[in-house]
Protein backbone atom coordinates (compact mmCIF):
# COMPACT_ATOMS: atom_id res chain seq x y z
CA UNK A 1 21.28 -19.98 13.32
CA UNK A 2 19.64 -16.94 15.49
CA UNK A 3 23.51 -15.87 16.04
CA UNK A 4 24.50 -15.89 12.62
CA UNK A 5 25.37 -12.61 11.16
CA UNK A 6 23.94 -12.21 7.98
CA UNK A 7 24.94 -8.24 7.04
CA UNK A 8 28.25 -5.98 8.62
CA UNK A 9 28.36 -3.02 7.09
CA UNK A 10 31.59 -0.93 8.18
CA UNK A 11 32.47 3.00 8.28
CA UNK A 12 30.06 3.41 5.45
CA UNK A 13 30.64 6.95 4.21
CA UNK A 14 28.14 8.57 1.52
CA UNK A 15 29.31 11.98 -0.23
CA UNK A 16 26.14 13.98 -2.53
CA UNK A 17 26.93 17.50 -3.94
CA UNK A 18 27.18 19.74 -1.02
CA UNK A 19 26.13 17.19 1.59
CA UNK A 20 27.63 14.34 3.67
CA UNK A 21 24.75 11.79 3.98
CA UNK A 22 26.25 9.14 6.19
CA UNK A 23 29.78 9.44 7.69
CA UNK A 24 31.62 6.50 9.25
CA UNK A 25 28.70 4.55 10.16
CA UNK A 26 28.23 0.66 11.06
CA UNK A 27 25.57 -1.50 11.08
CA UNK A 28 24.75 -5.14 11.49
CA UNK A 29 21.84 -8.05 11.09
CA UNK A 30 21.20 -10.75 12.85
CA UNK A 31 19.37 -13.88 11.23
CA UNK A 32 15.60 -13.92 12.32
CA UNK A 33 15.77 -10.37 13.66
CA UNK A 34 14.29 -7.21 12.61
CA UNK A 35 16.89 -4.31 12.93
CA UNK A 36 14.84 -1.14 13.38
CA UNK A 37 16.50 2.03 11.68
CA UNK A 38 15.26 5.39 12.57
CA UNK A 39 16.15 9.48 12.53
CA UNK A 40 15.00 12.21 11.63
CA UNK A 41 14.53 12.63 7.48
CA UNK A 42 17.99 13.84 6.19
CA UNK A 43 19.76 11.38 8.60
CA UNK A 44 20.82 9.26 6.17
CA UNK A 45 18.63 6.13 7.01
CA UNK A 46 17.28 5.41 3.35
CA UNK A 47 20.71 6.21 1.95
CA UNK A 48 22.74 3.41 3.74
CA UNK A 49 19.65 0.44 2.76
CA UNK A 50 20.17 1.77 -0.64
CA UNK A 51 24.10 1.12 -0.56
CA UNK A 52 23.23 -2.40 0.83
CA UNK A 53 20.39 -2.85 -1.96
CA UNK A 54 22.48 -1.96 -4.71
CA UNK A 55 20.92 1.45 -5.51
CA UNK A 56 23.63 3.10 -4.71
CA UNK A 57 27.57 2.44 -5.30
CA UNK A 58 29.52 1.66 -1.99
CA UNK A 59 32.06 5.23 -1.95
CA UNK A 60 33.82 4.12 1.37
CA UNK A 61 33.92 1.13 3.95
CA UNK A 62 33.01 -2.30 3.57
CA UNK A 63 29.84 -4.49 3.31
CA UNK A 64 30.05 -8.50 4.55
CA UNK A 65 27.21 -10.74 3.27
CA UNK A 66 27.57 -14.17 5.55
CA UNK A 67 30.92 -13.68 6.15
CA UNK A 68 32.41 -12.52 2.74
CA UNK A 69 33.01 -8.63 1.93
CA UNK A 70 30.87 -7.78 -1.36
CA UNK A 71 30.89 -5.30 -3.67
CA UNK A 72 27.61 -4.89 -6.06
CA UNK A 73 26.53 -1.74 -8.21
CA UNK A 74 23.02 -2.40 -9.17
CA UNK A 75 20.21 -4.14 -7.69
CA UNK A 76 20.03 -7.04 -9.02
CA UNK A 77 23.80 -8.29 -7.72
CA UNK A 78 22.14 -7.81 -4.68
CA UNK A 79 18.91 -9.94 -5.18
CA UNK A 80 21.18 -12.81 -6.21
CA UNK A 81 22.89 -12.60 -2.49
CA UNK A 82 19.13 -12.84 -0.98
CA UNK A 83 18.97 -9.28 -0.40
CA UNK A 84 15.47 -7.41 -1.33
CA UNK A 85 14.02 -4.10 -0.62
CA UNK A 86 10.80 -2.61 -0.60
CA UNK A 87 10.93 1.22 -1.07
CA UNK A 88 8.99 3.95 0.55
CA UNK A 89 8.17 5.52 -3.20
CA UNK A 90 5.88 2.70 -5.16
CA UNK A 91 8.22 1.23 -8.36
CA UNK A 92 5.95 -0.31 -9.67
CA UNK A 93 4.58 0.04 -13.35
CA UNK A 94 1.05 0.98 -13.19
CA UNK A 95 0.33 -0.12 -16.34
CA UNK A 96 0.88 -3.50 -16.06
CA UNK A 97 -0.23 -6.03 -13.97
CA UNK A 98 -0.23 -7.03 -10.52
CA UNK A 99 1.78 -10.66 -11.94
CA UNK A 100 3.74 -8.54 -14.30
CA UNK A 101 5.37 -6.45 -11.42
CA UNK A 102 5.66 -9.33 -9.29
CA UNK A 103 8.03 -11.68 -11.90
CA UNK A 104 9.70 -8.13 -13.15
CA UNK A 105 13.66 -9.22 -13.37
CA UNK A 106 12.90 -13.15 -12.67
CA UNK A 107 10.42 -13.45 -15.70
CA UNK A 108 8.83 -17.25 -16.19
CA UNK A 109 9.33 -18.66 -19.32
CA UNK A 110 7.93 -21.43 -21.34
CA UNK A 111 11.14 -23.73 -22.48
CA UNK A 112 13.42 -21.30 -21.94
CA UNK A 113 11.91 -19.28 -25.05
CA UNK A 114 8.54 -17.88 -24.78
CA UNK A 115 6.77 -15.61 -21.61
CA UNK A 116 4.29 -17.71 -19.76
CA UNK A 117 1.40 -15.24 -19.21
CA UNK A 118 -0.26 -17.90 -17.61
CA UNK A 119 2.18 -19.18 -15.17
CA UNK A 120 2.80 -15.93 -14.27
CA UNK A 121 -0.54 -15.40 -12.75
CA UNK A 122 -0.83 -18.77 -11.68
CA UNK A 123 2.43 -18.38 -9.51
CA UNK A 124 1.47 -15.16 -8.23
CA UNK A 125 -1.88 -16.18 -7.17
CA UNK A 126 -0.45 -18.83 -4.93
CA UNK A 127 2.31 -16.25 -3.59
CA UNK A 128 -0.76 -13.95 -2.77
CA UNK A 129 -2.80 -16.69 -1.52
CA UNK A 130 -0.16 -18.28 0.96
CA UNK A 131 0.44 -14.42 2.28
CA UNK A 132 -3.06 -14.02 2.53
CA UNK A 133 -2.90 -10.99 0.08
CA UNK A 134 -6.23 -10.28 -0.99
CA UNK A 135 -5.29 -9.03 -4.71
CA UNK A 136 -6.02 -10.25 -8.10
CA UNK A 137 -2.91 -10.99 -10.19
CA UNK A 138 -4.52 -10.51 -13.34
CA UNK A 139 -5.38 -6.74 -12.43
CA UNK A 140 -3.97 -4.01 -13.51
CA UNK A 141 -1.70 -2.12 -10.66
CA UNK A 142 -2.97 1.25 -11.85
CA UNK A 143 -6.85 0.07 -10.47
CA UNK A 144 -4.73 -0.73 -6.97
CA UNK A 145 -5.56 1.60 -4.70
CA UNK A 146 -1.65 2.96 -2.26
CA UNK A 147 -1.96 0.72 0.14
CA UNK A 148 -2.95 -2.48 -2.05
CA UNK A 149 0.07 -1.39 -4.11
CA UNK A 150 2.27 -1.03 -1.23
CA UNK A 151 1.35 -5.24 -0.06
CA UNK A 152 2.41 -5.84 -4.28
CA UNK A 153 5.65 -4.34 -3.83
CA UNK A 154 6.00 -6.48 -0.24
CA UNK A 155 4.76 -9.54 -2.34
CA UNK A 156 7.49 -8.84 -4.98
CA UNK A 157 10.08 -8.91 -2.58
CA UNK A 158 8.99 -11.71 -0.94
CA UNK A 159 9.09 -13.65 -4.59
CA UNK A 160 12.86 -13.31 -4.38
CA UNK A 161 13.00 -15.68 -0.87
CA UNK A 162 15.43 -13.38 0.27
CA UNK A 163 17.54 -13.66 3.76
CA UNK A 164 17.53 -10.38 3.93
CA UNK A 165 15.09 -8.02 3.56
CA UNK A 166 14.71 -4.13 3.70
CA UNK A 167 11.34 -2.46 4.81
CA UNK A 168 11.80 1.71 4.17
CA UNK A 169 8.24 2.98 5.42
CA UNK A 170 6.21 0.26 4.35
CA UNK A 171 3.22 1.00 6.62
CA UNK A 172 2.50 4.53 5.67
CA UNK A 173 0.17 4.34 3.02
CA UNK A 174 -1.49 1.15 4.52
CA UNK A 175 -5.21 0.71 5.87
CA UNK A 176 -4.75 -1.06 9.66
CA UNK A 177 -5.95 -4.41 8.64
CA UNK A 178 -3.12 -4.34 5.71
CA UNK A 179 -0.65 -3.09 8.36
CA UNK A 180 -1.56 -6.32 11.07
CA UNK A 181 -1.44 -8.83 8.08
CA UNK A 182 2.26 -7.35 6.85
CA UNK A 183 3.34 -7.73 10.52
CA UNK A 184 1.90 -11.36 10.92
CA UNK A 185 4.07 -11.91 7.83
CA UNK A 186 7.31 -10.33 9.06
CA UNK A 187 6.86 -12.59 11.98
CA UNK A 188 6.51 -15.79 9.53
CA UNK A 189 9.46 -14.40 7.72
CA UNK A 190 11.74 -14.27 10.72
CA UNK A 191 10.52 -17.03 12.32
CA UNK A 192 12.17 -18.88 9.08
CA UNK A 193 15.05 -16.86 9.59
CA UNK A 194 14.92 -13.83 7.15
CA UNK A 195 16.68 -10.82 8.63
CA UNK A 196 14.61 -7.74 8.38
CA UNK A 197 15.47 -4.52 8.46
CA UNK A 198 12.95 -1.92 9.44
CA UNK A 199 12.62 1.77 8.67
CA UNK A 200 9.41 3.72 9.99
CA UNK A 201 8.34 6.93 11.55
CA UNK A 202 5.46 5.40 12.90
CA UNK A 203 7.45 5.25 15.96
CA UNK A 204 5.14 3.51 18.42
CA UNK A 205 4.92 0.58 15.74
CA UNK A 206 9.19 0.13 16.11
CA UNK A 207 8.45 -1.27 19.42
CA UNK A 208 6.10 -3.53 18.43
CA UNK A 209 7.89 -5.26 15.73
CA UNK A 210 12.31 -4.58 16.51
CA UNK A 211 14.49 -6.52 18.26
CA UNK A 212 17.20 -4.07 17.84
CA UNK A 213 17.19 -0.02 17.04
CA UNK A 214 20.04 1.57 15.36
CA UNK A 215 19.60 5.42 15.60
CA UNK A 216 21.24 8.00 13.02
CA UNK A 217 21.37 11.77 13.30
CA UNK A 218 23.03 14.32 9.92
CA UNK A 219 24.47 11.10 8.77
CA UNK A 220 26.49 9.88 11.78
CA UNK A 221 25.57 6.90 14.03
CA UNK A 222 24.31 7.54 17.32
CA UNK A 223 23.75 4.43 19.25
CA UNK A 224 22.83 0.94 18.43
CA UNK A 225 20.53 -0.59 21.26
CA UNK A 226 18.38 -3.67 21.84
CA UNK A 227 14.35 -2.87 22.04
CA UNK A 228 14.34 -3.67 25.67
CA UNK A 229 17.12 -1.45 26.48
CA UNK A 230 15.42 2.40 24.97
CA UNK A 231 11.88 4.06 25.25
CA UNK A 232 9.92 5.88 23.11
CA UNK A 233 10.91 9.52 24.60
CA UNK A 234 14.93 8.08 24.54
CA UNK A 235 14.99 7.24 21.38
CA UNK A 236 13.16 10.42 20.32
CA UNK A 237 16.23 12.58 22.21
CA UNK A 238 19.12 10.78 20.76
CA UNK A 239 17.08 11.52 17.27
CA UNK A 240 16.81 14.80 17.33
CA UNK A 241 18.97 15.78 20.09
CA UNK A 242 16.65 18.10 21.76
CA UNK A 243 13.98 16.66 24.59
CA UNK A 244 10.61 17.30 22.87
CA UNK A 245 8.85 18.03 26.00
CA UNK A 246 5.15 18.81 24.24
CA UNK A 247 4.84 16.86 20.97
CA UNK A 248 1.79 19.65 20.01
CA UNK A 249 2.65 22.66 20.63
CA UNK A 250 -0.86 23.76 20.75
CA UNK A 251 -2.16 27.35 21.85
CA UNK A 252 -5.62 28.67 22.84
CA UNK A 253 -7.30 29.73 19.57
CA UNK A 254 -8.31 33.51 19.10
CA UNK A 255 -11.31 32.21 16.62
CA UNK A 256 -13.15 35.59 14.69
CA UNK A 257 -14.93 35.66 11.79
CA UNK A 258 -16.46 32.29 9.68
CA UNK A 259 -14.27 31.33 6.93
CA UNK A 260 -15.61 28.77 4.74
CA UNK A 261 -18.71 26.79 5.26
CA UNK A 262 -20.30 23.86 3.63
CA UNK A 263 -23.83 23.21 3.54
CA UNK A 264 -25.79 19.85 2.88
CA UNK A 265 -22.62 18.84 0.45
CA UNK A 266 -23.44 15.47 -1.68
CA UNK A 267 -21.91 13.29 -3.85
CA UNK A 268 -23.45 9.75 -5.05
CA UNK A 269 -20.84 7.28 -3.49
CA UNK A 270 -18.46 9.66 -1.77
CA UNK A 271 -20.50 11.85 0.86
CA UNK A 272 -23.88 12.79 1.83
CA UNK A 273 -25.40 15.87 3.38
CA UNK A 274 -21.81 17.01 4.67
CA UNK A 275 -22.16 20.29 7.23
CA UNK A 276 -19.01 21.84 8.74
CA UNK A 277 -17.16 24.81 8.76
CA UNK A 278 -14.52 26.57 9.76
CA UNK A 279 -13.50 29.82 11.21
CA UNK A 280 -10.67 32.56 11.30
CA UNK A 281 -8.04 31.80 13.80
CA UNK A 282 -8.99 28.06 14.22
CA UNK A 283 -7.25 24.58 13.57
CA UNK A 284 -10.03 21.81 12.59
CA UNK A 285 -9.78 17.77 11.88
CA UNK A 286 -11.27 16.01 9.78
CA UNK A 287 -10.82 12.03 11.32
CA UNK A 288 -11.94 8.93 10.13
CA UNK A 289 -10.91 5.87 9.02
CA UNK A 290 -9.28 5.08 5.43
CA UNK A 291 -12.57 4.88 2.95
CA UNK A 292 -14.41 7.48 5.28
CA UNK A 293 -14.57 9.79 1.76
CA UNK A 294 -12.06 12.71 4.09
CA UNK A 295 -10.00 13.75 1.38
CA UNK A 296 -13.07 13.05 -1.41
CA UNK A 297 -15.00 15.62 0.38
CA UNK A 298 -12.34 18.20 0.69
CA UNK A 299 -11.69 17.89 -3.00
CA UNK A 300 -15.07 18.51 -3.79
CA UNK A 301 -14.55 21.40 -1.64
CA UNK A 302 -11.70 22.69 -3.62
CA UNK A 303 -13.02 22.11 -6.99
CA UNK A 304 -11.39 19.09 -8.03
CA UNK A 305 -14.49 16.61 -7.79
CA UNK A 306 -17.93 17.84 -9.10
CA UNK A 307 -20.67 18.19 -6.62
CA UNK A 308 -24.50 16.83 -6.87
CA UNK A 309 -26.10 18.82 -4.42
CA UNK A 310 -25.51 21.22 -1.88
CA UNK A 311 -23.58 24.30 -1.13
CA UNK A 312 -20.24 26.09 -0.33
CA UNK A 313 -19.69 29.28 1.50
CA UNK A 314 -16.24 31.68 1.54
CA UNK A 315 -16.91 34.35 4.21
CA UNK A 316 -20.83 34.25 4.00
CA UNK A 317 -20.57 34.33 0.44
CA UNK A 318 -21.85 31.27 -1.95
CA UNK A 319 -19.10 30.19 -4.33
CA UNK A 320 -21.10 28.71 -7.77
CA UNK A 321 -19.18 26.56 -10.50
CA UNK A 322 -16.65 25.63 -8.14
CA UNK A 323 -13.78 25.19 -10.21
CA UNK A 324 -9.95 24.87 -8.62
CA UNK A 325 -8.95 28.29 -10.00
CA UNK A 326 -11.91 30.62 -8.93
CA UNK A 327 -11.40 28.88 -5.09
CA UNK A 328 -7.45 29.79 -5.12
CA UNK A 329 -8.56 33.25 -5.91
CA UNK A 330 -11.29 33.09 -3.37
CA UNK A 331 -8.06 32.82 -0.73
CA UNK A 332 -8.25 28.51 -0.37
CA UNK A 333 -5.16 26.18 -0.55
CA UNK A 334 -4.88 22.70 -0.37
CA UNK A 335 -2.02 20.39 0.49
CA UNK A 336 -2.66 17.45 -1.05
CA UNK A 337 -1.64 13.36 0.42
CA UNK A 338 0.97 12.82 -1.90
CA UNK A 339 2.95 15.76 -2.24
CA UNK A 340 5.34 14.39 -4.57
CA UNK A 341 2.57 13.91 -7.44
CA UNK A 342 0.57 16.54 -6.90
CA UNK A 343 1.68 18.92 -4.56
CA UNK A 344 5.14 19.75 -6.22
CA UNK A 345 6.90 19.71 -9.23
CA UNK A 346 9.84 17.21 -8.27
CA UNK A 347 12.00 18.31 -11.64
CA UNK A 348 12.31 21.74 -11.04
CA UNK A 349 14.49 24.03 -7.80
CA UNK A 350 12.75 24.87 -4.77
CA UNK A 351 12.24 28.06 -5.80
CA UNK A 352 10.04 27.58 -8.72
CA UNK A 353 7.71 25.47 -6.74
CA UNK A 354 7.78 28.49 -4.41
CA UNK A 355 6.18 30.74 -6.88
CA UNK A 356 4.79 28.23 -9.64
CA UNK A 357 0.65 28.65 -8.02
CA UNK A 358 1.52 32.63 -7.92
CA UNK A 359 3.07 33.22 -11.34
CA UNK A 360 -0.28 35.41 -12.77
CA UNK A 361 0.25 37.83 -9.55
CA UNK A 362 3.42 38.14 -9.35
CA UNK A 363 4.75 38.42 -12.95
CA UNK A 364 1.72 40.35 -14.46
CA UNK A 365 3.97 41.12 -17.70
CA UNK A 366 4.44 36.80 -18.14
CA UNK A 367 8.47 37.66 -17.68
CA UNK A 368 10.12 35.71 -14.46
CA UNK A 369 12.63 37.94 -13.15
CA UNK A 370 15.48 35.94 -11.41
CA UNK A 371 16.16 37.87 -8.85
CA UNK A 372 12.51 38.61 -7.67
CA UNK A 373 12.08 34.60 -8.22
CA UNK A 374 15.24 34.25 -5.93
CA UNK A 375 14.41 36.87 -3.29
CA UNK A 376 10.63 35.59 -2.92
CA UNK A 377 12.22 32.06 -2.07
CA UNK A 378 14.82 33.03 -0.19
CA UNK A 379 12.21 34.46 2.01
CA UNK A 380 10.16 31.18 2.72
CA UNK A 381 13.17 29.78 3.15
CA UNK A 382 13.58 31.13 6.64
CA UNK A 383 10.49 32.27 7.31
CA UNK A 384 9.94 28.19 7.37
CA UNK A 385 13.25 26.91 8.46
CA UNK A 386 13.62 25.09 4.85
CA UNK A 387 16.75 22.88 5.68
CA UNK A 388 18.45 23.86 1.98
CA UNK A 389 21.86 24.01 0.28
CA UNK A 390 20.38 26.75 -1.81
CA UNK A 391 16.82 27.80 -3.99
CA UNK A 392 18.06 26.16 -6.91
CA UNK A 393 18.36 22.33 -5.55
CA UNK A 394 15.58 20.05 -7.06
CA UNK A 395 12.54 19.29 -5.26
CA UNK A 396 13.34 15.90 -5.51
CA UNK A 397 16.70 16.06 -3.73
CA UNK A 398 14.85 17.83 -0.64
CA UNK A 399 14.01 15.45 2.89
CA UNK A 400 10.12 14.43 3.24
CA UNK A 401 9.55 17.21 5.53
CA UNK A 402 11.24 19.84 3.67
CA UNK A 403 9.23 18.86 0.30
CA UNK A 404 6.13 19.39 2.64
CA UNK A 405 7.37 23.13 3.90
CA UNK A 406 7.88 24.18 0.63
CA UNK A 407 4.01 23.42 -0.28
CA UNK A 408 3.80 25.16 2.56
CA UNK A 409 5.48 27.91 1.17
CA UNK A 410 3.86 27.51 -2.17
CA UNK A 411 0.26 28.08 -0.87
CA UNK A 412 1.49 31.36 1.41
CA UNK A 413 3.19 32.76 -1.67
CA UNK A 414 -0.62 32.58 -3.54
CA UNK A 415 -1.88 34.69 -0.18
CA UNK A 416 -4.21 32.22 0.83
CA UNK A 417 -6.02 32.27 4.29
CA UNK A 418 -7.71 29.16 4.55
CA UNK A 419 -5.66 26.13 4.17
CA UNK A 420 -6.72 22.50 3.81
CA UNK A 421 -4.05 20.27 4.84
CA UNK A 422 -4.28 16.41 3.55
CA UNK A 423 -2.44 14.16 6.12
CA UNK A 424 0.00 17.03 6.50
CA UNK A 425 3.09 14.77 8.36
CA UNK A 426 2.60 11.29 6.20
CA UNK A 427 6.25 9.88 6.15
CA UNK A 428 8.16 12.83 7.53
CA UNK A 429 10.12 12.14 10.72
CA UNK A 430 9.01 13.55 14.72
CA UNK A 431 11.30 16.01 14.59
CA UNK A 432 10.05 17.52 11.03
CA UNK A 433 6.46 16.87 12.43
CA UNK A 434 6.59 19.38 15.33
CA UNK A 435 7.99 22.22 13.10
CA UNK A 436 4.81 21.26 11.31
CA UNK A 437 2.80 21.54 14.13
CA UNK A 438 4.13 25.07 15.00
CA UNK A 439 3.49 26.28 11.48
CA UNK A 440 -0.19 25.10 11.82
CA UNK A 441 -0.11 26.70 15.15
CA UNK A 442 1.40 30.34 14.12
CA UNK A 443 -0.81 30.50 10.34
CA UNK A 444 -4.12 29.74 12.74
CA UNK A 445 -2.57 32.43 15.77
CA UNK A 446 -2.26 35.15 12.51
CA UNK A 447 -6.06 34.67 11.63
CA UNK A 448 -5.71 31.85 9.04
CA UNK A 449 -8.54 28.84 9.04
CA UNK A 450 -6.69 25.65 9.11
CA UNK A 451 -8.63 22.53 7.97
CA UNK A 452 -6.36 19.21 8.69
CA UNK A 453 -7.27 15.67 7.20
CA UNK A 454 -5.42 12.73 9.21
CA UNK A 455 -5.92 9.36 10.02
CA UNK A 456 -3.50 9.69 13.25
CA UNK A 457 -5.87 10.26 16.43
CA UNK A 458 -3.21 11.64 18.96
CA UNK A 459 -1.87 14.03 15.85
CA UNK A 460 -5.58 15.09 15.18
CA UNK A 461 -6.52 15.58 19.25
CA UNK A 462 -3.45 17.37 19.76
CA UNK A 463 -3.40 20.32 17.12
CA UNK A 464 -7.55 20.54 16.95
CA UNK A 465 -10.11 23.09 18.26
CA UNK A 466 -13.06 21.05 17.15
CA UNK A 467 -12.68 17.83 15.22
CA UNK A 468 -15.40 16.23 13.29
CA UNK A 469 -15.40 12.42 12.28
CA UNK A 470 -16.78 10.89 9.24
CA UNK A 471 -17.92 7.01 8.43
CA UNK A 472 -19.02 6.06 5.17
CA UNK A 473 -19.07 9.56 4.03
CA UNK A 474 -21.42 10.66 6.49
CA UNK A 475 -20.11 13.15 9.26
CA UNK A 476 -21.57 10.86 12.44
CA UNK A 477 -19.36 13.52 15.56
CA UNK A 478 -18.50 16.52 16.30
CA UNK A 479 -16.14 17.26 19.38
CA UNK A 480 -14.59 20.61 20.46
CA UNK A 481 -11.30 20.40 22.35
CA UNK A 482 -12.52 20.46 26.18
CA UNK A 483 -14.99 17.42 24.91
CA UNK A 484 -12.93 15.40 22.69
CA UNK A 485 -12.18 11.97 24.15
CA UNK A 486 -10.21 8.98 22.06
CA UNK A 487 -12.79 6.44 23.14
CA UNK A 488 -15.74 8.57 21.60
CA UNK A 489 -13.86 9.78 18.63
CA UNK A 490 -12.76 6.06 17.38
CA UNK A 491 -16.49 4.92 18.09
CA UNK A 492 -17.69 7.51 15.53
CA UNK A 493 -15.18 7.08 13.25
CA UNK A 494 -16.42 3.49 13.49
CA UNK A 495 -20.38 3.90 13.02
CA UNK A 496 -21.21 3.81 16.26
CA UNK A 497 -25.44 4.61 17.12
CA UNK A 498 -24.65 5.20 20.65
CA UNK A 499 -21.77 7.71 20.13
CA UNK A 500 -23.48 9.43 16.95
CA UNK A 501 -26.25 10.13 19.42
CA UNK A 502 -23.98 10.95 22.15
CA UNK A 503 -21.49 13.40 19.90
């Protein structure tokens, strides 16, 4: 059974307009193994699980499913061979619930006739109970927060006792104790001999879970090897094909003048009597844990969340009625989490998200000239590397970490010199993450203040001058780079009296 070949996929070849996203590759899954697939975003990784899931139509090669070639076009041929997929966007349909999703295309009826409400949620509870998901049925999936959306969309897949079964980032909105219980599943799941196949750029985590690792780079395969057999710095060559030699390409900081300073900032529920700032020149994290009220606080910061008490500061000077308008034009930007649904407009070219937060300067007369539009863009474009066909392809078409430079580009358009960066490298591959890292690096070195949210430690040590930590929305360290240590970060982050003392 542990030799039995559940998926060949042969000289799969993938054409989009203007693009070649996988060219002559082959792949292959093993019952009760997990087949880790990684490379850089762009490398075609999503594109051949979605061929195998049904998303997309098979152009050239051939696909075997236990032995016989197959040939589907939509995703639910492939469901009835055992195959299901959990995506790295959340398909679910927030205003329903959790049950709802779950039975979505496998519906329970009452005689044949009639939707059984009931037995819905009574069979989901009991799916949810024996994966020890945590998670009402009867709620709705809008009230969810990511990550307990992300374990619905793993439970609906599961509800389709697949053999085979496609993981595309399914860790990266996820707190850490939703994270170990999804891996104590997997191993349940292959254990019983579901093949898994595993796509992450949580790196470190690959190890941890793969038998196997099947690399891709621009659409080609690159070697296929078993976990034992590649480290973490191999497999981070052949992905890139460059040796990343320093994964933060950190500099000294030239820090000047104070750009933005909060004072005694409260909010009933979300943070209390919050003191930090931030000066020209200088990178600083924000770290904690997922519920620490990080991005909350920010957004209070920005305008977005009202504020009960307290005060903010832009260059010594208070800033009243905070509103997210008179901050832009006080010189902040902010990056948000989730770029796709609020950081850019995924419907419209890469150049009108280039200019979209800078319209009222730059077209005073409310007329959009083309070729300004064009030229503006074309500038960000290599002023940031953006890996693009052209301007005019859709946001939505455009790799993780190219979405991510083009809010980039977005906020530098505006002119603004203090940035606020939410979990700037969520779900965009190493490669894309150290051009990130160099842009954080370069806007700081030109006299920019660089505030950075994350929730990964070596990512916040590495590009910091000072970090602070925060625990139930209370800042409880603060550590400047010759100080910081990982022991006594974590220990804040965590409540700790001795290190809150000690920091």
């Amino acid at each position: 059974m542990k030799n039995e070949k559940l998926v060949e996929m042969c000289h799969i070849t993938k054409n989009f307009p203007g693009v070649r996203a996988l060219d002559d590759v082959d792949f292959d899954l093993f019952c009760g193994e997990t087949h880790v697939l990684i490379g850089e975003n762009g490398a075609g990784k999503s594109t051949l699980v979605k061929i195998l899931a049904g998303v997309y139509p098979l152009e050239k090669g051939s696909i075997l499913v236990n032995g016989e070639e197959k040939r589907f076009h939509n995703t639910s041929a492939a469901q009835k061979l055992g195959i299901s997929i959990v995506f790295q966007e959340c398909n679910l349909i927030p205003t329903l619930t959790v049950a709802q999703n779950i039975f979505i295309n496998h519906e329970i009826y009452k005689a044949g006739l009639y939707l059984d409400v009931d037995g819905e949620v009574k069979a989901a509870r009991k799916l949810l109970n024996d994966l020890k998901i945590k998670i009402d049925p009867a709620a709705l999936v809008e009230n969810l927060s990511i990550g307990q959306q992300q374990m619905v969309s793993f439970a609906r897949a599961l509800s389709f006792n697949p053999r085979i079964l496609i993981l595309d980032e399914p860790t990266s909105s996820l707190t850490r104790g939703e994270t170990e219980l999804m891996f104590e599943i997997l191993k349940q799941q292959k254990a019983s001999g579901v093949g898994i196949i595993y796509i992450s750029h949580r790196l470190e985590e690959l190890f941890e879970v793969g038998d196997r690792i099947t690399i891709l780079r621009d659409g080609k395969l690159i070697a296929t090897k078993g976990i034992k057999e590649i480290n973490l710095q191999n497999a981070i060559q052949m992905m890139v094909a460059r040796d990343i030699k320093e994964m933060y390409p950190k500099e000294p900081a030239q820090i000047k003048a104070e750009a933005l300073r909060l004072e005694h900032l409260s909010r009933k529920g979300i943070c209390q009597d919050i003191n930090l700032n931030i000066h020209e020149g200088e990178v600083v994290g924000l770290y904690g844990l997922v519920g620490a009220g990080r991005t909350e606080t920010m957004r209070i910061a920005f305008g977005m969340e009202p504020l009960d008490s307290g005060s903010i500061f832009l260059r010594n000077e208070e800033v009243k009625h905070l509103t997210p308008k008179r901050v832009v034009e006080k010189g902040i930007g902010f990056v948000p989490e989730d770029r796709k649904k609020e950081g850019l407009c995924l419907g419209l070219p890469l150049k009108e998200n280039v200019i979209r937060a800078s319209l009222d300067k730059l077209f005073r007369s409310g007329f959009v000239f083309s070729r300004q539009e064009e030229s503006i863009a074309a500038r960000y474009v290599k002023e940031l590397s953006i890996a693009t066909p052209s301007t005019s392809r859709l946001a939505m078409f455009l790799s993780g970490g190219t979405q991510q430079k083009v809010v980039l580009a977005q906020w530098l358009c505006v002119g603004t010199s203090i940035l606020i960066l939410d979990e700037p490298t969520r779900g965009i591959d190493i490669g894309a993450k150290v051009e990130i890292y160099r842009m954080i690096n370069d806007l700081a070195k030109a006299g920019n203040a660089i505030l950075v949210i994350s929730s990964e430690l070596p990512e916040i040590m590495g590009i910091s001058d000072r970090i602070y930590v925060m625990c139930r929305g209370k800042i409880t360290g603060e550590f400047d780079r010759k100080k910081m240590s990982a022991e006594k970060i974590i220990a804040c982050a965590f409540g700790s009296e001795e290190a809150i003392n000690a920091a």
